[in-house]
C-alpha atoms as a PDB file:
ATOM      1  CA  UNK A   1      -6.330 -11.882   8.844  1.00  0.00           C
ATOM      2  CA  UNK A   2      -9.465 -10.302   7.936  1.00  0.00           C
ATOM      3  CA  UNK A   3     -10.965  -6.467   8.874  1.00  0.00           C
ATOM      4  CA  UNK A   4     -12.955  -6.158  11.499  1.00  0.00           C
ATOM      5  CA  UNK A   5     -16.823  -7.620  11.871  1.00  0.00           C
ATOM      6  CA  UNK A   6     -18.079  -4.100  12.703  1.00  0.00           C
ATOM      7  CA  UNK A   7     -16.467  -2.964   9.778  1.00  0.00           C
ATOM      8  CA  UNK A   8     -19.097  -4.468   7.327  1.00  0.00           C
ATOM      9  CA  UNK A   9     -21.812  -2.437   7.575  1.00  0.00           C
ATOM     10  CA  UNK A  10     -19.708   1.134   6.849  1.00  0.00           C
ATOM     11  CA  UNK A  11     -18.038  -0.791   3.912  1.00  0.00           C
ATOM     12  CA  UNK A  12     -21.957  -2.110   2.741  1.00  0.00           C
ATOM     13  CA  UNK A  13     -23.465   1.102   2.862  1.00  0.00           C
ATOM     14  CA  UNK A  14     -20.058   3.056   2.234  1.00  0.00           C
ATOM     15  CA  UNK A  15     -20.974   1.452  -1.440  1.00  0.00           C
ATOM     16  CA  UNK A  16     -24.868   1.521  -1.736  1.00  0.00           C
ATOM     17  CA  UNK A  17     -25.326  -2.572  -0.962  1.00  0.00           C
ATOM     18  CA  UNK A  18     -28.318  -3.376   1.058  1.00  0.00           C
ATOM     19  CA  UNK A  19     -28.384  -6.369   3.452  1.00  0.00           C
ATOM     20  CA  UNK A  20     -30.473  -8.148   0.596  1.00  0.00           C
ATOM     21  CA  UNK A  21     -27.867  -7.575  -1.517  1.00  0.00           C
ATOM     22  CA  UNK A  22     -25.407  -8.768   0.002  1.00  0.00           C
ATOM     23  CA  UNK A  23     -27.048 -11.938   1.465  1.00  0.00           C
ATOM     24  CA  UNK A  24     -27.715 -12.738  -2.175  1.00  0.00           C
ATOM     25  CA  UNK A  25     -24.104 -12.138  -3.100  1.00  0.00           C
ATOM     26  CA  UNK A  26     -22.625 -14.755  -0.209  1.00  0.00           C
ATOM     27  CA  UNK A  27     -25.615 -17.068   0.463  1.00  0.00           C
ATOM     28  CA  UNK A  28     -25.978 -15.781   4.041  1.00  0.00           C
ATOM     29  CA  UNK A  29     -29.319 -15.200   4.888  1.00  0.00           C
ATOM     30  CA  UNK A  30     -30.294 -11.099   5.109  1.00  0.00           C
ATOM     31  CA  UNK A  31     -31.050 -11.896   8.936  1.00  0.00           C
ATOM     32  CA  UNK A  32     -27.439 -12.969   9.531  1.00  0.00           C
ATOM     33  CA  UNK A  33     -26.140 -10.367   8.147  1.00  0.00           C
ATOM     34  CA  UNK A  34     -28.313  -8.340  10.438  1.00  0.00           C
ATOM     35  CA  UNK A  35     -27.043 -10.039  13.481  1.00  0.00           C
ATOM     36  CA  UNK A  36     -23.158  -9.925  12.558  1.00  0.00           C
ATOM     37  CA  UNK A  37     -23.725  -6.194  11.659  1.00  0.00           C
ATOM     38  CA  UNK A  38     -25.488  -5.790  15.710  1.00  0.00           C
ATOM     39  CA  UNK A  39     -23.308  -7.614  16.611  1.00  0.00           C
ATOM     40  CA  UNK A  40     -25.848  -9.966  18.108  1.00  0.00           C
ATOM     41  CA  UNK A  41     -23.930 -13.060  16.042  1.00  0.00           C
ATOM     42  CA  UNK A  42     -20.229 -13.868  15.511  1.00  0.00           C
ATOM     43  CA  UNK A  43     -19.839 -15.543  12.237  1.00  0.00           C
ATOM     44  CA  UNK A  44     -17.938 -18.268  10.805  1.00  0.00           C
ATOM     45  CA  UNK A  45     -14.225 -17.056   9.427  1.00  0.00           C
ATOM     46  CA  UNK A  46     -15.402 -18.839   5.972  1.00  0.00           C
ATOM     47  CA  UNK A  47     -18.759 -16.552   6.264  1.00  0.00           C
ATOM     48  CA  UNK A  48     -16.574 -13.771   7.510  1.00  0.00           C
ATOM     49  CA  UNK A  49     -13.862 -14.227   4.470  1.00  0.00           C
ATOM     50  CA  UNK A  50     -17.039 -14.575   1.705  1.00  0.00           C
ATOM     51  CA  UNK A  51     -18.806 -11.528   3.620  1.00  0.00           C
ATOM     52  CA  UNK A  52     -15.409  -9.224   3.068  1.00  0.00           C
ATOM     53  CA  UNK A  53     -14.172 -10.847  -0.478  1.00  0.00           C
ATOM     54  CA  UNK A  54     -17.507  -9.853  -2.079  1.00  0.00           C
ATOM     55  CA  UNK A  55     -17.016  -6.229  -0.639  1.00  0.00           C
ATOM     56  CA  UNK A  56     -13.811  -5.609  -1.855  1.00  0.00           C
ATOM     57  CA  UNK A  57     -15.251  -6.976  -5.511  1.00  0.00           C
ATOM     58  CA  UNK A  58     -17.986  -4.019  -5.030  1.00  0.00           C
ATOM     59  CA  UNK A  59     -15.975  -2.009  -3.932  1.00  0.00           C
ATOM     60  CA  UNK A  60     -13.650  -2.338  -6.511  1.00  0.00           C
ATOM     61  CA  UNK A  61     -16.598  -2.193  -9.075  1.00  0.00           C
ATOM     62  CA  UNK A  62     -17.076   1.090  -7.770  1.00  0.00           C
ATOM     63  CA  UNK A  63     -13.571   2.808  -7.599  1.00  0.00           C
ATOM     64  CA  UNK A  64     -12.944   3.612 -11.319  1.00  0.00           C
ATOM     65  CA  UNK A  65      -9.167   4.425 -10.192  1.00  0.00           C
ATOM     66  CA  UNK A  66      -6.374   1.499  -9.936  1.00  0.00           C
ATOM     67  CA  UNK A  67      -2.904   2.002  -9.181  1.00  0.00           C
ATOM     68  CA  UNK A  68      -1.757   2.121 -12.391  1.00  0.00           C
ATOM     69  CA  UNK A  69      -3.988   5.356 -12.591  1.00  0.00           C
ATOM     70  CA  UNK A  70      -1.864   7.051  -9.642  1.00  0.00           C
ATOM     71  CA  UNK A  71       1.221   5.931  -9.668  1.00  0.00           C
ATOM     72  CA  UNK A  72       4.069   8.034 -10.581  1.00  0.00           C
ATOM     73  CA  UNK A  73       5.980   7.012 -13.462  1.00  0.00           C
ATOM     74  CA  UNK A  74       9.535   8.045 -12.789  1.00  0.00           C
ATOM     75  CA  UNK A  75      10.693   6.396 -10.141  1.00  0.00           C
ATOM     76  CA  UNK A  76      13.790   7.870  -8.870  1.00  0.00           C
ATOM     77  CA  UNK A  77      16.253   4.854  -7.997  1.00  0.00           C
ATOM     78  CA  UNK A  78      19.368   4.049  -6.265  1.00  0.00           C
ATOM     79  CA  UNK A  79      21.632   1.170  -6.161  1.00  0.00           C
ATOM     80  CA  UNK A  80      22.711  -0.994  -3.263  1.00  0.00           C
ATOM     81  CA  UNK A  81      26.425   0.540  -3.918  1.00  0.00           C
ATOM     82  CA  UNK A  82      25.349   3.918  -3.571  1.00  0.00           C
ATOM     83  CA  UNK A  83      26.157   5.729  -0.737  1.00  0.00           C
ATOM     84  CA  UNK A  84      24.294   7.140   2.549  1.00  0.00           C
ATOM     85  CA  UNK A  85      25.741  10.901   0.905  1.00  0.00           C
ATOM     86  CA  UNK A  86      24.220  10.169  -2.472  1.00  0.00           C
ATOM     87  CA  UNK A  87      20.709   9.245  -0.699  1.00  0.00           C
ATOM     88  CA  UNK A  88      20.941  12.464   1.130  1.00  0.00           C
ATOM     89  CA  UNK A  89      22.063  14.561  -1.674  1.00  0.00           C
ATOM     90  CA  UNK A  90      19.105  12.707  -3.937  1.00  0.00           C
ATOM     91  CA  UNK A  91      15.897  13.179  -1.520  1.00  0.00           C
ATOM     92  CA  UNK A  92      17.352  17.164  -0.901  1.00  0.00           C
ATOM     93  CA  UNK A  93      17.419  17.596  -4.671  1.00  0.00           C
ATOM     94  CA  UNK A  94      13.945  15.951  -5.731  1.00  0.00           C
ATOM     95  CA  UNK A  95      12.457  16.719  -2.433  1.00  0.00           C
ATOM     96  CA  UNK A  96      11.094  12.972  -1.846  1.00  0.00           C
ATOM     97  CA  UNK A  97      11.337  10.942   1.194  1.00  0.00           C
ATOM     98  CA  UNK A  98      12.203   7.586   0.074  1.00  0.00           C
ATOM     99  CA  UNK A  99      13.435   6.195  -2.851  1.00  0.00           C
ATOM    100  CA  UNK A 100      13.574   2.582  -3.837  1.00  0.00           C
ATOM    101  CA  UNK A 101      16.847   0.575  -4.370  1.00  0.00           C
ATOM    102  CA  UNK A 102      17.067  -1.464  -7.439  1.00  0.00           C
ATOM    103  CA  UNK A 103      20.012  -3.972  -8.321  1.00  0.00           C
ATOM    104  CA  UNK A 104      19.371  -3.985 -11.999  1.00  0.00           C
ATOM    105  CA  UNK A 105      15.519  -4.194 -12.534  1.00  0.00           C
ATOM    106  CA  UNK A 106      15.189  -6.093  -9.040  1.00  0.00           C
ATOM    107  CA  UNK A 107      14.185  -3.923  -6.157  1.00  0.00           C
ATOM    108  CA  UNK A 108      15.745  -5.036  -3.362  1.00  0.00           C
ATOM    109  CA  UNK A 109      14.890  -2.441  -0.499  1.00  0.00           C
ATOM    110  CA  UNK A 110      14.710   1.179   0.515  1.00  0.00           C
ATOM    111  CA  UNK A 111      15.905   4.144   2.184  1.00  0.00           C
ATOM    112  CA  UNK A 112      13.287   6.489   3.510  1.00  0.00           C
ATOM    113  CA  UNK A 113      14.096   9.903   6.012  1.00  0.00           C
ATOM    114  CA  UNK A 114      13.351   8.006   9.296  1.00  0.00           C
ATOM    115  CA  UNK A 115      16.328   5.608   8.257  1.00  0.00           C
ATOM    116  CA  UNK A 116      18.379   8.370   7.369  1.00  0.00           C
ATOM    117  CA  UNK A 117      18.108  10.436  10.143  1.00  0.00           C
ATOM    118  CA  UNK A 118      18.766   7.026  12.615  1.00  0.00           C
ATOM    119  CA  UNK A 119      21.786   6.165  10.750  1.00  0.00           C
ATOM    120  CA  UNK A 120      22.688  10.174  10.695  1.00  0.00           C
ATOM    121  CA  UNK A 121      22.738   9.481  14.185  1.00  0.00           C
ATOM    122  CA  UNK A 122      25.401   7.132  14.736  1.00  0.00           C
ATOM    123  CA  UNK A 123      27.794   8.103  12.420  1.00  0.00           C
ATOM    124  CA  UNK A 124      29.900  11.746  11.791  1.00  0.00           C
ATOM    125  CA  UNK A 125      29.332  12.984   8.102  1.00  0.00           C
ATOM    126  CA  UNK A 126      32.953  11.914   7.454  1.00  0.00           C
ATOM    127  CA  UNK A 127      31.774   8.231   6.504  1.00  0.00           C
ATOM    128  CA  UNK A 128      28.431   8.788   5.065  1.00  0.00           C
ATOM    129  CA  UNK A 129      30.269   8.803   1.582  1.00  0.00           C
ATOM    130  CA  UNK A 130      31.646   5.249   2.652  1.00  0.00           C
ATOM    131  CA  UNK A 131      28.489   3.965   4.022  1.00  0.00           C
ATOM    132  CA  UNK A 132      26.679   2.086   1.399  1.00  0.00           C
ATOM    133  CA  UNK A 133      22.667   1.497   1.124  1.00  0.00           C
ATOM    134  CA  UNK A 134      22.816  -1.884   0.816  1.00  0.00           C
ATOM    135  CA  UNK A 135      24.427  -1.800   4.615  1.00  0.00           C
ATOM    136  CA  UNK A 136      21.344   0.584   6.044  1.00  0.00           C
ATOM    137  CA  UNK A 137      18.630  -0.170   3.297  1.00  0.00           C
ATOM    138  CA  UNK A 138      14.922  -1.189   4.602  1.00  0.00           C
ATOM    139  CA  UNK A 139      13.241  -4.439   3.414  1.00  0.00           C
ATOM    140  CA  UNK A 140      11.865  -3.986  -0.330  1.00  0.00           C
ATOM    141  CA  UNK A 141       8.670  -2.035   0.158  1.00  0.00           C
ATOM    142  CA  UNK A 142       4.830  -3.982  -1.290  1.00  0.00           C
ATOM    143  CA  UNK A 143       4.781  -4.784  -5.019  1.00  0.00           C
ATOM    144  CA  UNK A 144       1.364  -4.532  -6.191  1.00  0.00           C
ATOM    145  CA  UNK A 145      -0.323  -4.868  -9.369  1.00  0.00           C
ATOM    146  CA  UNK A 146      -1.675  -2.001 -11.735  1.00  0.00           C
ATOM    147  CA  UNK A 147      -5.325  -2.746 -11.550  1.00  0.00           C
ATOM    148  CA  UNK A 148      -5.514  -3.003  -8.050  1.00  0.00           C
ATOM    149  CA  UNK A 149      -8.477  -0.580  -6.754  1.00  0.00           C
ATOM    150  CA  UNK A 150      -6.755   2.793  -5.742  1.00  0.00           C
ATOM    151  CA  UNK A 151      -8.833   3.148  -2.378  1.00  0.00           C
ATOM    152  CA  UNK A 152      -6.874  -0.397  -1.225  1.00  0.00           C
ATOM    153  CA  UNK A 153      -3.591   1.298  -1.356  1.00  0.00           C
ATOM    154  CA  UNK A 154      -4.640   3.424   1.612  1.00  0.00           C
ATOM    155  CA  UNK A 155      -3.888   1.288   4.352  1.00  0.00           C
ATOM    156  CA  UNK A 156      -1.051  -0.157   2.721  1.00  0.00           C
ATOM    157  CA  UNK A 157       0.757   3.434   2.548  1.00  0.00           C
ATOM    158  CA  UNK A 158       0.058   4.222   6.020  1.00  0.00           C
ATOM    159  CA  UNK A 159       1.874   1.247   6.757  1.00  0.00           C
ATOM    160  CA  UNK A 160       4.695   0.876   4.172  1.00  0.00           C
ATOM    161  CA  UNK A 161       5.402   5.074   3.063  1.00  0.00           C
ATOM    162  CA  UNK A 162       5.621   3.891  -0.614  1.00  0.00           C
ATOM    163  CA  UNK A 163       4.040   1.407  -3.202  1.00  0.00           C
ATOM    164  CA  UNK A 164       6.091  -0.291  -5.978  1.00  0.00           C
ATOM    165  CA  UNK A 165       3.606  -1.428  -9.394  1.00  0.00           C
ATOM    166  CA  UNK A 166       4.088  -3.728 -11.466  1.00  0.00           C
ATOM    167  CA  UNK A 167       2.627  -4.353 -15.337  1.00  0.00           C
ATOM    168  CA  UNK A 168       3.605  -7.757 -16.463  1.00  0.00           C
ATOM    169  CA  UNK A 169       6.286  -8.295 -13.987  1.00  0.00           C
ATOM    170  CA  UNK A 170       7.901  -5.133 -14.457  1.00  0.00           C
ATOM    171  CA  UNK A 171       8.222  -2.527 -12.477  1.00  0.00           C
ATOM    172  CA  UNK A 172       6.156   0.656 -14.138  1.00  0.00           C
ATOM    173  CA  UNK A 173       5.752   2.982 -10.854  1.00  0.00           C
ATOM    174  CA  UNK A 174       5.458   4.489  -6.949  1.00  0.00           C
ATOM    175  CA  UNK A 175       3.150   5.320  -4.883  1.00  0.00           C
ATOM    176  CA  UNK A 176       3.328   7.857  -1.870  1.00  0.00           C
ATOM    177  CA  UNK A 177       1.266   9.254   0.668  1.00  0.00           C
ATOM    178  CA  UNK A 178       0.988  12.247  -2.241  1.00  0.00           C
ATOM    179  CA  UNK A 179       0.043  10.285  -4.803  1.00  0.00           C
ATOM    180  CA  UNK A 180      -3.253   9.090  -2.876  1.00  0.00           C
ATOM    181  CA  UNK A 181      -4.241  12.318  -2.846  1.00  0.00           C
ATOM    182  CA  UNK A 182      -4.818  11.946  -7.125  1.00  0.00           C
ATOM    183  CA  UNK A 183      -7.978   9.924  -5.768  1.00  0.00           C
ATOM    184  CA  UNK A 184      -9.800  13.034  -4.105  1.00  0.00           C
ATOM    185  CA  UNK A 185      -9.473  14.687  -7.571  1.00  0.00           C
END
């Protein structure tokens, strides 16, 4: 699925590209891209696609931070045999609202506040040392690689709450809504 069409002019001038430019870059004439950004013209979704992929190259040509830049490095972890109490305990103690669980070097899901609180909710405090995460863990949040341009991650944390990277398959740090904030720096 790809942004939205009127969403290519604030990303062309958002990084300095002129229509010229740009029409160079895709081999779309600089009139098309004049109509598409009126919205006089609807384009093609293989137009479309080549018009957004060679943004996101400049764009990422002109974001000198990647994820490996912002992550944190210590990632606080949890096991799928840990319990709801230890999760609890955990986020009161670092002060962090999720934390990814990890069988071994795999991660296999998470537990974030909002799940917390739900499953606080139907159950007494009594069995939250029986209840285990891998009974009340969330799907395995995005996995994305170190060099991926920092402002890209935006989105995806608004959506997801945290960020797993990866260096050569392996796991090297988080991202949260916090660590986004590195970028205005």
């Amino acid at each position: 699925m790809l942004p939205r069409l009127d969403s290519i002019k604030q990303a062309r001038t958002k990084i300095g590209v002129t229509q010229k430019q740009l029409a160079k870059m895709t081999g779309v004439s600089t009139s098309m891209i004049n109509q598409i950004e009126s919205g006089r013209s609807q384009p093609s979704y293989e137009t479309a696609k080549r018009l957004f992929d060679s943004l996101a190259t400049l764009e990422g040509r002109a974001d000198p931070n990647k994820a490996g830049d912002i992550c944190s490095k210590e990632i606080v972890k949890l096991k799928p045999t840990d319990s709801l109490h230890d999760a609890i305990h955990r986020m009161q103690k670092m002060s962090i609202s999720q934390i990814p669980i990890f069988n071994g070097a795999e991660p296999v899901g998470i537990i974030t506040e909002d799940g917390v609180v739900k499953h606080l909710a139907d159950s007494d405090e009594s069995s939250w040392k029986r209840i285990q995460l891998a009974d009340v863990m969330e799907p395995t949040p995005p996995i994305i690689d170190h060099q991926t341009p920092a402002r890209a991650l935006v989105p995806l944390v608004r959506y997801s709450k945290c960020i797993l990277v990866t260096k050569a398959r392996k796991i090297i740090g988080i991202i949260t809504a916090s660590d986004t904030l590195k970028m205005l720096e």
